[in-house]
Protein backbone atom coordinates (compact mmCIF):
# COMPACT_ATOMS: atom_id res chain seq x y z
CA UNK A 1 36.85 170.10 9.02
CA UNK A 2 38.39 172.28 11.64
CA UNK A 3 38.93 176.19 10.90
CA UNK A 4 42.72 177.40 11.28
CA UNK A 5 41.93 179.17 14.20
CA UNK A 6 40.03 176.56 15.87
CA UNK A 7 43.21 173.77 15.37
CA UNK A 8 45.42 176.91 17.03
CA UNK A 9 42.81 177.10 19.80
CA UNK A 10 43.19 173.59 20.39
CA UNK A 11 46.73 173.08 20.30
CA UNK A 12 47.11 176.19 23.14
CA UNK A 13 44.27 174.32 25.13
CA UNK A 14 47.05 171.37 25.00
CA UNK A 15 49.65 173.04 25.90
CA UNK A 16 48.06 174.61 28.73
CA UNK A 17 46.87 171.43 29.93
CA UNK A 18 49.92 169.85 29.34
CA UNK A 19 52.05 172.74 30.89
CA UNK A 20 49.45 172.74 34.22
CA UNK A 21 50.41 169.09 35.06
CA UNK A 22 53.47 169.59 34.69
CA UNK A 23 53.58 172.25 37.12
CA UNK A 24 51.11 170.27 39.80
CA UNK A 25 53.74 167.48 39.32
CA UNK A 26 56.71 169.40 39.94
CA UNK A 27 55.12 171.31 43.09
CA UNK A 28 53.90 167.48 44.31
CA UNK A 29 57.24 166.48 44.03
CA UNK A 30 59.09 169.17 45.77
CA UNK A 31 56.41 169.56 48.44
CA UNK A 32 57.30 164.89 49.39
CA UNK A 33 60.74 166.06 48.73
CA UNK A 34 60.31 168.91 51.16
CA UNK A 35 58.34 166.87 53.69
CA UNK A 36 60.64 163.63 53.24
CA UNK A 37 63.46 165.69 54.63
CA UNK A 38 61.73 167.67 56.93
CA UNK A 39 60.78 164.54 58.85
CA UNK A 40 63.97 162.70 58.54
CA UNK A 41 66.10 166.12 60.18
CA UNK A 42 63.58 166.57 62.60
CA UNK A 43 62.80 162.59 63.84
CA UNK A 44 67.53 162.32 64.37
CA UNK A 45 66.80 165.84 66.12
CA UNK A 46 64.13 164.92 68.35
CA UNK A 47 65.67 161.12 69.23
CA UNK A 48 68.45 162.90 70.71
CA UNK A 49 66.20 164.16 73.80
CA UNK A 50 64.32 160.99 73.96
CA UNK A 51 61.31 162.02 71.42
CA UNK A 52 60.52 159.12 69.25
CA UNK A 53 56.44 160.17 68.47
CA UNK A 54 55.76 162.80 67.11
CA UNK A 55 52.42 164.22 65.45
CA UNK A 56 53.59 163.72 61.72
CA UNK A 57 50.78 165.81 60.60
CA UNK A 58 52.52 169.61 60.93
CA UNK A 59 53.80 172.57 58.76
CA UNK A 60 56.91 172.66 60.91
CA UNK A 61 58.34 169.75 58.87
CA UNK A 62 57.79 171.45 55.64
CA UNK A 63 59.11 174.27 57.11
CA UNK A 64 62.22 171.74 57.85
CA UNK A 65 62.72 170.60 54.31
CA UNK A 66 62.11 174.00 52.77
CA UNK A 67 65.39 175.22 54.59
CA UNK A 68 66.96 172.48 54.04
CA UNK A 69 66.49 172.83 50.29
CA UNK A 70 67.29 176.83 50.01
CA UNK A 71 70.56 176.37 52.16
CA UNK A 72 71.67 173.13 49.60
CA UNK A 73 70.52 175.22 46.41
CA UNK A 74 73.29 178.03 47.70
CA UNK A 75 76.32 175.67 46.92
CA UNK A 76 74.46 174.29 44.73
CA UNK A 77 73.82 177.05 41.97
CA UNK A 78 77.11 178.41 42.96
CA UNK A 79 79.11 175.05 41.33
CA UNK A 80 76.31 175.43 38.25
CA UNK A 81 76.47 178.79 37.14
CA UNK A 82 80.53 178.60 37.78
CA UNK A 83 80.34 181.09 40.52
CA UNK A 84 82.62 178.68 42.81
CA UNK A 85 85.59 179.16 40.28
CA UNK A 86 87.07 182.44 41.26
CA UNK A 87 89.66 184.10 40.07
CA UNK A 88 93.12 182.13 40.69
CA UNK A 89 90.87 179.17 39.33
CA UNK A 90 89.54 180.34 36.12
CA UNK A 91 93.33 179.18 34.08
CA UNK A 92 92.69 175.87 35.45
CA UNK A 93 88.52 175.84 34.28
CA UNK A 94 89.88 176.49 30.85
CA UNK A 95 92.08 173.84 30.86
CA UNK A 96 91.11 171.32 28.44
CA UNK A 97 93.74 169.31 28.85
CA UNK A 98 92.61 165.70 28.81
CA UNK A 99 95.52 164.47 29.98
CA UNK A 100 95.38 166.22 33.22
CA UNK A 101 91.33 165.53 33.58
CA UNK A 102 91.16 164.30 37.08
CA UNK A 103 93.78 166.63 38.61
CA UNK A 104 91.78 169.53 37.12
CA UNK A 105 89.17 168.18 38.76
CA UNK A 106 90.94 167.96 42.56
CA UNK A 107 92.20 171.36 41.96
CA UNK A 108 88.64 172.65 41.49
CA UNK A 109 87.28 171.21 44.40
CA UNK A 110 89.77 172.19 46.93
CA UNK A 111 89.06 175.69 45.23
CA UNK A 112 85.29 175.35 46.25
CA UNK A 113 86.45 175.80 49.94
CA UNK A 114 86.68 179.47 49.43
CA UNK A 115 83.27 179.68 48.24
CA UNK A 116 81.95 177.05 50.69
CA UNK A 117 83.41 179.16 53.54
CA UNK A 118 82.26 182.61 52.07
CA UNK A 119 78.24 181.46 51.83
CA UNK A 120 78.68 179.72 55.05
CA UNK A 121 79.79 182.70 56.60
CA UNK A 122 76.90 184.58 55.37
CA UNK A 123 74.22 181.72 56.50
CA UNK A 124 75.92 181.44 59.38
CA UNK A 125 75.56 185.11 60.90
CA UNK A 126 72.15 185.12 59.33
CA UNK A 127 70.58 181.66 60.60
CA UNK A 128 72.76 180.17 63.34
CA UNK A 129 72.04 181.14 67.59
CA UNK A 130 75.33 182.71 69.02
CA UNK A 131 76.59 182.51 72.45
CA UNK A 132 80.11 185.01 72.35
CA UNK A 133 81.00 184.26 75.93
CA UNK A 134 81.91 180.50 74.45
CA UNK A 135 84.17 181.40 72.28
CA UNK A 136 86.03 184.13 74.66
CA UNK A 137 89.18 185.85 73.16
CA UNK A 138 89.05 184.22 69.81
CA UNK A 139 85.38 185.27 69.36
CA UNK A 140 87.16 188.59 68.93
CA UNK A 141 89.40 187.26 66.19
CA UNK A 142 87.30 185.57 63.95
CA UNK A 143 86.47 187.89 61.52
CA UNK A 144 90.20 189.24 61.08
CA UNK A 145 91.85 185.45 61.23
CA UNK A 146 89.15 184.25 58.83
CA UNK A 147 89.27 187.21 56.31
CA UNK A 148 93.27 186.70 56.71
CA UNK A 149 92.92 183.01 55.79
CA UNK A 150 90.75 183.50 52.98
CA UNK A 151 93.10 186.12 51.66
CA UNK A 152 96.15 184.28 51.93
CA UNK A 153 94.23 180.88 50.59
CA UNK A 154 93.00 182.91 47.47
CA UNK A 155 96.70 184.35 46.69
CA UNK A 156 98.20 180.67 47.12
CA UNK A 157 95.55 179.41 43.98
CA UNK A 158 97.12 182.16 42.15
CA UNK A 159 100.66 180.22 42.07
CA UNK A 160 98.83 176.81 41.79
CA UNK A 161 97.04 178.10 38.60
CA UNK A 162 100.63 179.42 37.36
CA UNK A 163 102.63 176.20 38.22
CA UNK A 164 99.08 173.95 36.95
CA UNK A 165 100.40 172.74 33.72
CA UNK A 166 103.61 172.19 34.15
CA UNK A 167 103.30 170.18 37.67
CA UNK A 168 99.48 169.30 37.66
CA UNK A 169 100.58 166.67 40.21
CA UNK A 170 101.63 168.37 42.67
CA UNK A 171 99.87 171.58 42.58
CA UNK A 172 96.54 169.10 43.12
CA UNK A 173 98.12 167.57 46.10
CA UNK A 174 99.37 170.62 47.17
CA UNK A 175 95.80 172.23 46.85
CA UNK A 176 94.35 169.84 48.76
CA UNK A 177 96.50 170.37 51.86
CA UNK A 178 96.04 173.88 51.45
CA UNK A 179 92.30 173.45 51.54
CA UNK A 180 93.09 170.87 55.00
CA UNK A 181 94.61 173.64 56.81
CA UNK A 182 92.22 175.97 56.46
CA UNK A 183 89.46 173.89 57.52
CA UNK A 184 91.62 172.57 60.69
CA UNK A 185 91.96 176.35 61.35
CA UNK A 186 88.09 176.94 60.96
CA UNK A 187 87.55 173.97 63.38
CA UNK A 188 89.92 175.66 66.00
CA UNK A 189 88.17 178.91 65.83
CA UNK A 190 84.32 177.28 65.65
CA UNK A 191 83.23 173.87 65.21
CA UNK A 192 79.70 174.86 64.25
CA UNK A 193 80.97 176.95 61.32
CA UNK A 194 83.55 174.37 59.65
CA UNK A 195 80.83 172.05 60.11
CA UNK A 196 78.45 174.50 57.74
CA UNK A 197 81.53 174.74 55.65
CA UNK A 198 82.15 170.69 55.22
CA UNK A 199 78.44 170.61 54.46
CA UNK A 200 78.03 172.88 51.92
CA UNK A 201 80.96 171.41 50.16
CA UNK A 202 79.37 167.59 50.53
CA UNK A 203 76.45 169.07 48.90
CA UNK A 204 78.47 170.76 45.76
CA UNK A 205 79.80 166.85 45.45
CA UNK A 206 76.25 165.30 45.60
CA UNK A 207 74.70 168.37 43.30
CA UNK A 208 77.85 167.70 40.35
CA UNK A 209 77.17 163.94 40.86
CA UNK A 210 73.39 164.34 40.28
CA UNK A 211 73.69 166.89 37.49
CA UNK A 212 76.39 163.80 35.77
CA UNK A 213 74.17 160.99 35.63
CA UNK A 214 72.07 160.88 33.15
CA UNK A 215 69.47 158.29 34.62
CA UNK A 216 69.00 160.54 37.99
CA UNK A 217 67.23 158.28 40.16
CA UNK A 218 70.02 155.43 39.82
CA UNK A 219 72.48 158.02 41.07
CA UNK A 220 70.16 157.37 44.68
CA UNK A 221 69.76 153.68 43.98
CA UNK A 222 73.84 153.05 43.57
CA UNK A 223 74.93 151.79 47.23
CA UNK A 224 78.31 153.90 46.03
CA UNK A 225 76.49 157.24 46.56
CA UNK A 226 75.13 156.30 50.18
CA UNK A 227 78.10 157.81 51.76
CA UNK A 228 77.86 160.62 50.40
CA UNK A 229 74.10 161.14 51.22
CA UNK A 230 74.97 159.40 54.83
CA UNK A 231 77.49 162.62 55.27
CA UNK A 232 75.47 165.08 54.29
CA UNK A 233 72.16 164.64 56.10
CA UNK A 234 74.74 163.84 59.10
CA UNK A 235 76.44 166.77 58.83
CA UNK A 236 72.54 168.84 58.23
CA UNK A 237 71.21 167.27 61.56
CA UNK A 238 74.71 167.84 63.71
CA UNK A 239 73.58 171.65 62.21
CA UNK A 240 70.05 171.75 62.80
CA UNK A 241 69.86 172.47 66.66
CA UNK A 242 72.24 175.22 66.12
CA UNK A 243 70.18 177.03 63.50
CA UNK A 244 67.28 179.39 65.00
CA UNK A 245 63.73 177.93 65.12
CA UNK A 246 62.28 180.97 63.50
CA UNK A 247 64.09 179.96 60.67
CA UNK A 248 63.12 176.33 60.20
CA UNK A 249 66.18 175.20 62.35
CA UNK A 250 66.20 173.34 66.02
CA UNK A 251 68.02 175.72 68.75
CA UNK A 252 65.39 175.23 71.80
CA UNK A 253 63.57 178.13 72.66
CA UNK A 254 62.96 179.60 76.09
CA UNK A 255 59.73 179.00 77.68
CA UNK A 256 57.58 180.18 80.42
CA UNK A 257 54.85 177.61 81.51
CA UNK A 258 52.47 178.07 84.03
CA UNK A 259 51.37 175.24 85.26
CA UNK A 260 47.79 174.04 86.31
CA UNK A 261 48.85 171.30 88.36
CA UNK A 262 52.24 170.13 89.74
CA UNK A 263 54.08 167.59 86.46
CA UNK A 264 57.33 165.32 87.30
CA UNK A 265 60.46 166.85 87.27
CA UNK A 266 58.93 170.59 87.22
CA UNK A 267 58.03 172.63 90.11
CA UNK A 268 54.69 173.84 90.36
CA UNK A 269 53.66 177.22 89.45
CA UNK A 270 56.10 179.13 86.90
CA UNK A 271 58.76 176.96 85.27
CA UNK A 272 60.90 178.21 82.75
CA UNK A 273 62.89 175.45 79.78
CA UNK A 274 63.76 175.06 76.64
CA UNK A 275 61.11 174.48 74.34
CA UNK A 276 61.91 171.39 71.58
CA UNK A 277 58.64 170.94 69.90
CA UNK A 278 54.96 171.65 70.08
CA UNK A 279 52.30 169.55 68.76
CA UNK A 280 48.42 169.94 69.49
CA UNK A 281 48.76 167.22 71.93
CA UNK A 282 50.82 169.53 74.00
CA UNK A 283 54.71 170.45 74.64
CA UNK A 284 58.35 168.89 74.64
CA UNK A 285 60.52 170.45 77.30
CA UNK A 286 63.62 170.39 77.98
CA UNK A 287 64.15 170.99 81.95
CA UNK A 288 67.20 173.39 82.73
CA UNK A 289 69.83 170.67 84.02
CA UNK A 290 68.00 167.63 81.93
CA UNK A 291 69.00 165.88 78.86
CA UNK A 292 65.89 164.03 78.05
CA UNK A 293 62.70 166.01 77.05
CA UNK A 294 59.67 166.29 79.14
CA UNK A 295 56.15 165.76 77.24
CA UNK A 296 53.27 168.36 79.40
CA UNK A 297 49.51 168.06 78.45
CA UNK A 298 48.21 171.48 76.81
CA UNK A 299 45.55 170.40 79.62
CA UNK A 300 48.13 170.80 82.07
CA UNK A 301 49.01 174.26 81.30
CA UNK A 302 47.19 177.23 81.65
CA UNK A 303 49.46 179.72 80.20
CA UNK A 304 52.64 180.03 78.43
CA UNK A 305 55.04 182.85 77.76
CA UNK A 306 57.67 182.24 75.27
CA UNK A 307 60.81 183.71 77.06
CA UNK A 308 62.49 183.49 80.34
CA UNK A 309 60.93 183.97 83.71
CA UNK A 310 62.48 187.41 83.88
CA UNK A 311 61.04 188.69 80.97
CA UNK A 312 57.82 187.14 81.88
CA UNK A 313 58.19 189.53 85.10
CA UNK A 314 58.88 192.27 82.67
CA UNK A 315 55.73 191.72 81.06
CA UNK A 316 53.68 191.81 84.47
């Protein structure tokens, strides 16, 4: 017969155990989870210049799918710990209303544009390549017009929250349109950024989907919820080769290759690109003036300096 402290021994040994696999399956999962949309992002990347084999075999696609998951987990926590329901909205939260359930509802989501907008705005200036001489004079106004926008957006919930149960209607149609303007005035100003807006607020509707259903994988098996996942990844990959490569995104880099031997379409000698991916077989480039990638040997290539010609002169 086993002493008290050896049945308490044995039940931590269990609970170790059991606590261990649990971990190992949880960082299995997220690691195919990672590397499942790593590969998808980066194989509707790559197709667009022409690149349809790629080594599969490379941290670069984890690196893919771990962005990919940290950017969605932003909206994400923000809907679960509430943090999307500001101010204006928090009348309309409390609301338990059943008769006025799904209006609620609308309300709340046209609300999340504020908070879609304000964490896209700080991923954007943090992750995304910017070229100012695009955007000429309304570069210059962004910040103001968008801070104005916000402001004015925010005040408007104020009245909807005030006029909410007595015309629940109308203020969630009303709402709505509020939250279409905005975004049309986003799009004027940038495309990339209302873009990064839409997506984080696709992925606040897949995330409060998800975290509804109790059987989790049928929510992925229902042919209802493949628009939905259609959108977002669309939306992701339309992203992706905005976002700088340092940070798991796609923007080509600039490359300096010296060449051993002439290769089609390049000059001999010193060519400069845009680098779109590296494998050990060699490199994609993207010739200046091409829309198609260019696969070079590593053979072919005896040196390579990532940056322009001019800087590579620098260097010298």
């Amino acid at each position: 017969m086993e002493s008290p402290s050896e049945q308490e021994s044995g039940n931590l040994a269990k609970n170790l155990s059991s606590s261990v696999e649990l971990i190992a399956r949880s960082v299995a999962g997220l690691l195919a989870i990672m590397y499942g949309v790593g590969l998808l992002v980066l194989s509707i990347h790559e197709a667009k210049f022409g690149i349809l084999q790629f080594s599969p075999l490379r941290t670069r696609i984890l690196f893919v799918g771990f962005t990919f998951l940290t950017l969605a987990a932003l909206p994400a926590a923000a809907s679960y710990y509430e943090f999307s329901y500001f101010g204006p909205l928090r009348p309309i939260v409390e609301n338990t209303d059943s008769a006025t359930e799904t209006q609620r509802g609308l309300v709340l989501s046209a609300g999340f544009f504020v908070t879609a907008s304000l964490i896209a705005g700080f991923v954007y200036a943090l992750l995304f390549v910017h070229q100012p001489s695009e955007g000429g004079r309304l570069t210059l106004l962004w910040g103001p017009l968008s801070l104005v926008a916000l402001t004015a957006f925010i005040f408007l919930f104020y009245y909807f929250a005030r006029t909410f149960p007595a015309h629940p209607s109308r203020v969630a149609l009303l709402s709505w349109l509020a939250a279409a303007i905005m975004f049309a005035a986003f799009y004027a100003l940038d495309h990339k950024f209302s873009a990064l807006i839409a997506w984080m607020w696709v992925v606040s509707i897949v995330f409060g989907r998800i975290q509804g259903t109790r059987d989790k994988l049928r929510y992925f098996l229902d042919y209802r919820s493949s628009f939905e996942l259609v959108l977002m990844f669309a939306l992701y990959a339309y992203l992706f080769g905005s976002m700088e490569a340092r940070y798991g995104g796609g923007a080509p880099t600039r490359i300096t290759l010296y060449l051993s031997k002439p290769a089609p379409l390049l000059p001999s000698g010193a060519t400069t690109g845009s680098l779109i991916d590296e494998t050990d077989q060699g490199f994609y480039v993207l010739a200046d003036g091409k829309d198609k990638a260019l696969f070079i040997p590593r053979s072919g290539v005896d040196f390579v300096y990532f940056g322009s010609s001019d800087g590579a002169q620098k260097v010298k």
